[in-house]
Protein backbone atom coordinates (compact mmCIF):
# COMPACT_ATOMS: atom_id res chain seq x y z
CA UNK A 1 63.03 8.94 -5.57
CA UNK A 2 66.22 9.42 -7.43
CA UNK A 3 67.65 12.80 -8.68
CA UNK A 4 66.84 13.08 -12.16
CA UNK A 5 67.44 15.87 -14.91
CA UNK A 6 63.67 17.05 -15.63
CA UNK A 7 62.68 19.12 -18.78
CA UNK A 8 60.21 21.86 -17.58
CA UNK A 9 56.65 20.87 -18.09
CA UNK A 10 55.30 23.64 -20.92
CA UNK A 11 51.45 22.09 -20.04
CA UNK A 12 50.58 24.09 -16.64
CA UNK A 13 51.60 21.94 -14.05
CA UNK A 14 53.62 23.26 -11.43
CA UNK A 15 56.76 21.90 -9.58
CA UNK A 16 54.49 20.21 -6.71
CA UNK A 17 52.43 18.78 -9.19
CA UNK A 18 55.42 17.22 -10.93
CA UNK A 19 56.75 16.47 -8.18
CA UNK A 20 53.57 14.53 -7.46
CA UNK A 21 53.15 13.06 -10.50
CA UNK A 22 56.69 11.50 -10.81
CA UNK A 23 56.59 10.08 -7.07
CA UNK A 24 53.65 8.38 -8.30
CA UNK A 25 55.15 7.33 -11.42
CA UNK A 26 57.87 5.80 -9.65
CA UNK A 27 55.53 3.65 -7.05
CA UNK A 28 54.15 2.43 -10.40
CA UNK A 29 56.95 0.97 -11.84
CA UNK A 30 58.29 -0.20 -8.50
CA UNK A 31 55.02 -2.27 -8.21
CA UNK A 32 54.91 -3.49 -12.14
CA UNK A 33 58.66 -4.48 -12.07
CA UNK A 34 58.09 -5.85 -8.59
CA UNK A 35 61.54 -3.90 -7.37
CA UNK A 36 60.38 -3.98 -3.90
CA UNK A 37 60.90 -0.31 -3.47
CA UNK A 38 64.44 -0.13 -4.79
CA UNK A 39 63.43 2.13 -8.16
CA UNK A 40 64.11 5.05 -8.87
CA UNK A 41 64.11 7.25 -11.68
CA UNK A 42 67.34 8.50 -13.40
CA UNK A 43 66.41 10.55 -16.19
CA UNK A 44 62.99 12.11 -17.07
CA UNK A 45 63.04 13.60 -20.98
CA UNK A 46 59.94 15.39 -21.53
CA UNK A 47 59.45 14.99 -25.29
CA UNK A 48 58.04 17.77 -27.98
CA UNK A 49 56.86 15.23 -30.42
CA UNK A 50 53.27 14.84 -31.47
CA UNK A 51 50.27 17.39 -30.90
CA UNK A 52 48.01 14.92 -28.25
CA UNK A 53 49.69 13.36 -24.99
CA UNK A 54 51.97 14.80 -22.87
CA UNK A 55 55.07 12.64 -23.49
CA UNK A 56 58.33 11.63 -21.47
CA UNK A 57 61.18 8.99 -21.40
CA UNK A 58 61.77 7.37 -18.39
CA UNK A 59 65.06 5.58 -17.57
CA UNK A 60 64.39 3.59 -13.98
CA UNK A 61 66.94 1.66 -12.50
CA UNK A 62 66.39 -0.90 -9.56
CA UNK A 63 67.56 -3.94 -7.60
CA UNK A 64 66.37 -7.59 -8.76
CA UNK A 65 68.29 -10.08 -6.88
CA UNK A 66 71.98 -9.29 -6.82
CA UNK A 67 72.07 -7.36 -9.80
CA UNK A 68 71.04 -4.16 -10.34
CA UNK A 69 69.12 -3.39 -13.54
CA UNK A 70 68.10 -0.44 -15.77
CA UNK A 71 65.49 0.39 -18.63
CA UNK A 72 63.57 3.47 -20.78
CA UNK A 73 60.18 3.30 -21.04
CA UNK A 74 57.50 5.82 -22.55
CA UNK A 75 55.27 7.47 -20.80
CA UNK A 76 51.53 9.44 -21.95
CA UNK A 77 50.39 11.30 -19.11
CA UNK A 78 46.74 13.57 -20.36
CA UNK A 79 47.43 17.06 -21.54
CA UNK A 80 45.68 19.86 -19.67
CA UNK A 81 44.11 20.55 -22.72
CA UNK A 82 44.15 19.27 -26.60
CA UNK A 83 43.29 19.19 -29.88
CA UNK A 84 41.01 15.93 -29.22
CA UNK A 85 37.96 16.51 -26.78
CA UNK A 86 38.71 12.98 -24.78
CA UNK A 87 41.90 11.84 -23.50
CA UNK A 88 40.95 8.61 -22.07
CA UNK A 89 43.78 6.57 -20.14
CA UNK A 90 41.65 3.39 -19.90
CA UNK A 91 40.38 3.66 -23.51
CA UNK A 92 44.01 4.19 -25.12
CA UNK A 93 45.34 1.19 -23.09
CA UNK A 94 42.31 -1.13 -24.06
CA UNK A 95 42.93 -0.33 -27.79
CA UNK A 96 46.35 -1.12 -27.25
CA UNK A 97 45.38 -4.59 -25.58
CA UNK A 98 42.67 -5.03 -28.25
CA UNK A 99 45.22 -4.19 -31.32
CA UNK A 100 47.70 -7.15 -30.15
CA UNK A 101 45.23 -9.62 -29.78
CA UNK A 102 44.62 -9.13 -33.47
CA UNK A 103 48.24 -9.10 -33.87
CA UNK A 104 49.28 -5.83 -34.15
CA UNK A 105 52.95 -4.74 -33.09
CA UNK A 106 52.01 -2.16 -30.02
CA UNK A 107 54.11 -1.63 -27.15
CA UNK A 108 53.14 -3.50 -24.30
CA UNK A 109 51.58 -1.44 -21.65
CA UNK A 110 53.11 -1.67 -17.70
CA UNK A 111 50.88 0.45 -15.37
CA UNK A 112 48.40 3.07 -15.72
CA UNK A 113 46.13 5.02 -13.76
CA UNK A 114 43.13 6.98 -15.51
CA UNK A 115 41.94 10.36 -14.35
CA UNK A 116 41.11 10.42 -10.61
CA UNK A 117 40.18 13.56 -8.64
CA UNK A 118 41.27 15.46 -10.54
CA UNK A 119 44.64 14.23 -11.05
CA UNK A 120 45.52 13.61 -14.76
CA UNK A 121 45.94 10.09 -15.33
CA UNK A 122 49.09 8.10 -17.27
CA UNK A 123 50.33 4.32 -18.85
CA UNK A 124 53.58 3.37 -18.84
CA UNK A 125 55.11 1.54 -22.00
CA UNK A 126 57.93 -0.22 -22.98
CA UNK A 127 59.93 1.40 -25.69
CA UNK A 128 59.92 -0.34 -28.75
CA UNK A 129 63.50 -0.50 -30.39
CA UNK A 130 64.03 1.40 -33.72
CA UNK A 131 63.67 5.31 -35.71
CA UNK A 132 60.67 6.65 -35.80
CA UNK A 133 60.97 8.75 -39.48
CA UNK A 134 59.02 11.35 -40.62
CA UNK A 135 57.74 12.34 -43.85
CA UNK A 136 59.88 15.22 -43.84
CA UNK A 137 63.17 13.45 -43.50
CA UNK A 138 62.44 9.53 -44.22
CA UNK A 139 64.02 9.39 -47.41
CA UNK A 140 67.00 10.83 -46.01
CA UNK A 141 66.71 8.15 -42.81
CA UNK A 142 66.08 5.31 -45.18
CA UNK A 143 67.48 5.95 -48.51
CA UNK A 144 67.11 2.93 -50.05
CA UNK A 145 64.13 2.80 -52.03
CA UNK A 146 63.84 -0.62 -52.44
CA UNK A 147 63.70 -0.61 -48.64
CA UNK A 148 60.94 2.03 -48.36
CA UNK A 149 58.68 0.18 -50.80
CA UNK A 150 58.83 -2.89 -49.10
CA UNK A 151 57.63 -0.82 -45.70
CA UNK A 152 55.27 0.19 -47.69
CA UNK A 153 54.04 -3.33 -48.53
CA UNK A 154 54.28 -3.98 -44.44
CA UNK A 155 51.72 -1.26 -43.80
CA UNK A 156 49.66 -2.17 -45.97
CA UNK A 157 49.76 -6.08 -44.49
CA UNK A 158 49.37 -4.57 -41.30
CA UNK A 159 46.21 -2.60 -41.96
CA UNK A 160 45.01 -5.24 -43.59
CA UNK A 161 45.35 -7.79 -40.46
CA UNK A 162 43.72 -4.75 -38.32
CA UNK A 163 40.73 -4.27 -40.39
CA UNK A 164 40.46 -7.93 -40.94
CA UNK A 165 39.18 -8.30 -37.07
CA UNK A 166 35.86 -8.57 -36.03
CA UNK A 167 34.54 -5.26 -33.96
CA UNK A 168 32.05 -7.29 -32.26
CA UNK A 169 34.87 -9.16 -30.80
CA UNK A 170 36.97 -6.91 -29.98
CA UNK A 171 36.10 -6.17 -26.37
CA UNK A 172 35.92 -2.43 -27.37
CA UNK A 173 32.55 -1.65 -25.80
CA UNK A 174 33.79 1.77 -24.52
CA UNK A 175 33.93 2.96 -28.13
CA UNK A 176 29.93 2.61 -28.08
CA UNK A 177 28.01 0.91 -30.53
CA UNK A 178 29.49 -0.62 -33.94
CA UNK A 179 27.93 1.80 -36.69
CA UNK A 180 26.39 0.43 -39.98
CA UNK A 181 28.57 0.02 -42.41
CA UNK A 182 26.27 2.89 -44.30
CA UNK A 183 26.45 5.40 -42.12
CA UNK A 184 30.12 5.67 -41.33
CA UNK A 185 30.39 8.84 -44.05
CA UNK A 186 27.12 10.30 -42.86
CA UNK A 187 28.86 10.22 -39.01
CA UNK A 188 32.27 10.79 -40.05
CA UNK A 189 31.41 14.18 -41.84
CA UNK A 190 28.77 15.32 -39.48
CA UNK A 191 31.46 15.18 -36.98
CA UNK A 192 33.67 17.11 -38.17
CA UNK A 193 31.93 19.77 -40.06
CA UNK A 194 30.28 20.51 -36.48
CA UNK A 195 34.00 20.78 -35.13
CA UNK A 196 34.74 23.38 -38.16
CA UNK A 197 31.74 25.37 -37.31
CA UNK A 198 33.03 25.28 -33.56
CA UNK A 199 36.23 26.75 -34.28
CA UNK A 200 36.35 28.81 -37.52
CA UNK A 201 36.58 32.39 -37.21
CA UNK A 202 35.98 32.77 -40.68
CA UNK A 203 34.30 30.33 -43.47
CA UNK A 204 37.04 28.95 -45.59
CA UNK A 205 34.78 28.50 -48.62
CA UNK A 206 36.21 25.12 -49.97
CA UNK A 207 36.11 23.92 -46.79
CA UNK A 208 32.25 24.56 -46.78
CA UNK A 209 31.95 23.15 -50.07
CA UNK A 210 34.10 20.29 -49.16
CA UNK A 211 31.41 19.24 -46.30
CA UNK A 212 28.69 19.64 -48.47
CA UNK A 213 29.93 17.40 -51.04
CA UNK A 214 31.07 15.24 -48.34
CA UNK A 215 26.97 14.89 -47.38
CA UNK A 216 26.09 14.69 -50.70
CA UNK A 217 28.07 11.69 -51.38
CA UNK A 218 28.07 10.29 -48.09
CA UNK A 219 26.56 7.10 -49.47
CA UNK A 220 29.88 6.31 -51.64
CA UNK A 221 31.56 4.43 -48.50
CA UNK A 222 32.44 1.26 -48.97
CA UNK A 223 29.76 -0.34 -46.72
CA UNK A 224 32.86 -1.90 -44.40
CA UNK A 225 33.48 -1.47 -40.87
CA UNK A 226 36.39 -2.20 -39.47
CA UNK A 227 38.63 -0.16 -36.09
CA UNK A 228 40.33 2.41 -37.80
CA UNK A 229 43.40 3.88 -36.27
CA UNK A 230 42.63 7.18 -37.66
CA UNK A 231 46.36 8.05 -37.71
CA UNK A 232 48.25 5.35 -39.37
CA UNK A 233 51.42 7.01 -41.16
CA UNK A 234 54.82 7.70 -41.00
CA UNK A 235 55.40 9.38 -38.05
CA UNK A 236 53.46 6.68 -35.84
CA UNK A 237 55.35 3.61 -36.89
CA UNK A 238 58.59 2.49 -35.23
CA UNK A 239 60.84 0.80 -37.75
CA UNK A 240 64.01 -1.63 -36.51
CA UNK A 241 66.38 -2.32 -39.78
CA UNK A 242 64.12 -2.25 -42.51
CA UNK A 243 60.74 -3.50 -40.66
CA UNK A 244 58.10 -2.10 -38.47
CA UNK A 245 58.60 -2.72 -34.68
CA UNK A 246 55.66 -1.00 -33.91
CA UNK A 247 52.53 0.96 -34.11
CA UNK A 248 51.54 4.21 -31.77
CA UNK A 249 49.34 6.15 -30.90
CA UNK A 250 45.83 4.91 -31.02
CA UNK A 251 44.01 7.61 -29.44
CA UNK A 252 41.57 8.24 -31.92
CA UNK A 253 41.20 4.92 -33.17
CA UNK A 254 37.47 4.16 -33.92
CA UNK A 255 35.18 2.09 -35.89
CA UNK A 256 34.41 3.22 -39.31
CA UNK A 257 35.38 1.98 -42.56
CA UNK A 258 38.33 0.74 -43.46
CA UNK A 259 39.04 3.07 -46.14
CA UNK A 260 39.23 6.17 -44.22
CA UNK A 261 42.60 4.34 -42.94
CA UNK A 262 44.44 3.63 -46.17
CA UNK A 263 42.86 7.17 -47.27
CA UNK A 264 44.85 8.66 -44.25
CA UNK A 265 48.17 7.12 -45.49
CA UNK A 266 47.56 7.87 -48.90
CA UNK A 267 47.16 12.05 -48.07
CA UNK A 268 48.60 14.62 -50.03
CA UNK A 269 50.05 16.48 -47.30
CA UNK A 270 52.24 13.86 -46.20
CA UNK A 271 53.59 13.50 -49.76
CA UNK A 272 53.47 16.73 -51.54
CA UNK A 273 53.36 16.06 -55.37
CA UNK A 274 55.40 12.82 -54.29
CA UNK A 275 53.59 9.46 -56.20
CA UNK A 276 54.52 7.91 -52.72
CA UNK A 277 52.24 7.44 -50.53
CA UNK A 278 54.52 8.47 -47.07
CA UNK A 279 56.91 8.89 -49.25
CA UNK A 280 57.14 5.18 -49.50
CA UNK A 281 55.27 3.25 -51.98
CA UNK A 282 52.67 4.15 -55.00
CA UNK A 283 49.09 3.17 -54.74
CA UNK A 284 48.55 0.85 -57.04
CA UNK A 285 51.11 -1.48 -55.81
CA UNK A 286 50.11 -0.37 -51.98
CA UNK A 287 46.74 -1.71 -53.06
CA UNK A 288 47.96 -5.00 -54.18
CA UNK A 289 49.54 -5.84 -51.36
CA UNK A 290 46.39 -4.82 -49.11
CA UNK A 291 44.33 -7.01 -51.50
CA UNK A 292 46.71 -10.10 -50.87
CA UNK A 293 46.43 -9.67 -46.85
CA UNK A 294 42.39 -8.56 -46.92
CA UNK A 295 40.97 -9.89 -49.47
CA UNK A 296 39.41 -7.09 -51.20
CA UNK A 297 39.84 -3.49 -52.73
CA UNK A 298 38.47 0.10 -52.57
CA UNK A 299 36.95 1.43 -55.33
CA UNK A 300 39.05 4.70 -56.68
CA UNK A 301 35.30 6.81 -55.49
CA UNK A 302 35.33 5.50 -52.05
CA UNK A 303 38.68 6.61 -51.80
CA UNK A 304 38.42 9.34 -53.21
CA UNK A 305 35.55 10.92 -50.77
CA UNK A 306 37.98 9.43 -47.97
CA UNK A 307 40.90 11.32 -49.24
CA UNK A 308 38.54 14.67 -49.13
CA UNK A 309 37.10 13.82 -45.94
CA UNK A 310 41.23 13.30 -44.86
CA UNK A 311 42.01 16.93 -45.88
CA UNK A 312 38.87 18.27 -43.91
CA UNK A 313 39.78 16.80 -41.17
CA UNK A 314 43.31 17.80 -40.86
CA UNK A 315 42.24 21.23 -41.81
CA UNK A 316 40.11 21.05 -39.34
CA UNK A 317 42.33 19.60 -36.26
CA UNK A 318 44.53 22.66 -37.55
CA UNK A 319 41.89 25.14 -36.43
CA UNK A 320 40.98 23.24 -33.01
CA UNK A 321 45.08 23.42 -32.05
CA UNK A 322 44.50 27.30 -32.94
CA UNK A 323 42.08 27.71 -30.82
CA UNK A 324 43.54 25.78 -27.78
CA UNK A 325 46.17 27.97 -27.73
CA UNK A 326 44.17 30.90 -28.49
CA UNK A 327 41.90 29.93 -25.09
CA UNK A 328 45.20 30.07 -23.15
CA UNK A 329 45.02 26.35 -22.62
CA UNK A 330 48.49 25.79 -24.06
CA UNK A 331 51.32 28.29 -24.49
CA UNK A 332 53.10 25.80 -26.79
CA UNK A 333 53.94 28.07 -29.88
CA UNK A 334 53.87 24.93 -32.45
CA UNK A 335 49.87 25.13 -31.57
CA UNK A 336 49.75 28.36 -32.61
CA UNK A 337 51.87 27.76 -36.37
CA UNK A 338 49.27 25.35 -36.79
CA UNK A 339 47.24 27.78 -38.21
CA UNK A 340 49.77 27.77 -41.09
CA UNK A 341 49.49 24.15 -41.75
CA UNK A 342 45.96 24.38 -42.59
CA UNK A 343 46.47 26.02 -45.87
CA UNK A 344 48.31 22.91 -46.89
CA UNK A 345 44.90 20.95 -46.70
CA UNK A 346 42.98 24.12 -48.08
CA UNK A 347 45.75 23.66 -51.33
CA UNK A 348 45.37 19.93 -51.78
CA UNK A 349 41.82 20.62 -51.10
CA UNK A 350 41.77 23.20 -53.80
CA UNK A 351 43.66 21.68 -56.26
CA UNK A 352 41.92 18.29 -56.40
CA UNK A 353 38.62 20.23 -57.03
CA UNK A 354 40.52 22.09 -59.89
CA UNK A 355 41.83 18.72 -61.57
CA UNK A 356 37.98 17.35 -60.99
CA UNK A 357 39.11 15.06 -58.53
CA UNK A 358 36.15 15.99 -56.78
CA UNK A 359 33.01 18.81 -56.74
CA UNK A 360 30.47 16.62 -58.82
């Protein structure tokens, strides 16, 4: 294999593990590019973006023919340990090949390997072209409003088109049986109000409200089902001048209903007192354009016990990252500050049941 600068892995493997891992990383590619053993790897960037996989950039270089050729791709290899109980190589890869038979822009996927004696297992993507903003700095990265609302209107096609696609034929059997449409509140809040009592030290009283109302109202879903990316934002979607190139990170995708998506995107803590959702694009005209692509419309009350159930849940993921770095699992310090980023839920949480937003 090539020389290549490597940023020290910060998830407990060591250099013979690395050194391991990369080899086989390398065979991988070799084989998918069928470069007859002339790959190699000439730059390895281990990335600190997002809480979940453990992330590089990959720059390989090999022989086809005469000419000698070069590319990045992306790489998820499974975390020693994270916030979600399950990373599943095989699962995130059929999701992937699932979501772009129903259209969806997702990086195609080159090689992968799931878990195997216990050796972590990885996919290899291609890297789609384009920014990736955040909520933090989007505004600043695409200033023009006019722009940002009409990526707004593209989301909102897009989770339209996804939610739009039959479950049943989805070939997702790993994600277990397609839930009725009723009972997707009932299961969504059990879920994670076990995972609260798992990991709180302390109650955090309008969290323990919160999951009460949540089961008392658990009937006001909208009776939909639909796979639900669980994570679609800013932050997750690739844009390449003024459109989106692509959608990541589907690790948690699930069925549920469809509102629990547009809910997500809609949250309060990735907009502050902002009327843009994602900084992008109001609701009302958000929900326009998903009525023109879907064919149908929340009700403000189903989205409203999705947007509480939203704020739980981050709260909640908060505390799990807490206490994966509390276990020793991770020595990542931004697992740690995530304790602070649950009182931004616990506000929004707070001051929704203040304005009567919810509680009755």
């Amino acid at each position: 294999m090539a020389e290549a600068d490597r940023t020290p892995d910060s998830g407990g493997t060591t250099a013979g593990e690395a050194e391991d891992f990369f080899a086989e990383l390398t065979a991988s590619l070799d084989t998918a590019l069928s470069a007859n053993n002339t790959l190699g790897l000439i730059d390895i960037d281990q990335r600190g973006e997002g809480n979940s996989w453990e992330t590089y950039l990959v720059t390989a270089e090999w022989t086809a023919g005469a000419d000698r050729r070069s590319a990045t791709y992306a790489v998820k290899r499974q975390p020693v340990s994270g916030i979600i109980d399950d990373y599943d190589v095989d699962r995130e890869v059929a999701l992937l090949q699932a979501a772009d038979r129903a259209g969806m822009r997702v990086p195609a996927v080159l090689a992968h390997r799931g878990e195997r004696d216990g050796e972590r297992g990885f996919f290899v993507m291609e890297k789609v072209p384009g920014i990736i903003p955040m909520p933090h700095n989007v505004s600043r990265l695409i200033p023009d409003a006019a722009v940002r609302a009409d990526l707004g209107r593209q989301v909102a096609r897009e989770m339209a088109r996804l939610h739009s696609a039959d479950p049943a034929s989805m070939g997702l059997d790993m994600l277990g049986p397609v839930p009725d449409g009723a009972d997707t509140g009932r299961i969504e809040n059990d879920k994670w109000a076990r995972a609260y009592r798992e990991v709180a030290d302390i109650p955090i009283p309008v969290l323990d409200l919160a999951c009460a109302w949540l089961d008392h109202r658990a009937d006001t879903v909208s009776g939909r089902v639909s796979l639900v990316h669980n994570d679609f934002r800013i932050g997750n979607l690739v844009i390449e001048d003024g459109s989106i190139s692509g959608v990541l990170d589907w690790e948690t995708a699930h069925f549920s209903d469809p509102v629990a998506d547009i809910a997500w995107f809609a949250q309060r803590t990735s907009r502050g007192r902002s009327p843009l959702l994602c900084k992008l694009i109001e609701l009302e005209p958000f929900l326009d354009e998903y009525e023109r692509a879907g064919g149908w419309r929340p009700s403000s009350e189903t989205l409203t016990w999705w947007s509480v159930q939203s704020l739980v849940k981050t709260a909640v993921g908060c505390l799990q990252a807490v206490d994966v770095y509390k276990r020793g699992d991770r020595d990542e310090l931004r697992y740690s500050n995530m304790a602070h980023s649950v009182y931004y839920s616990v506000g929004w949480l707070t001051t929704m049941l203040r304005e009567g937003e919810w509680g009755h």
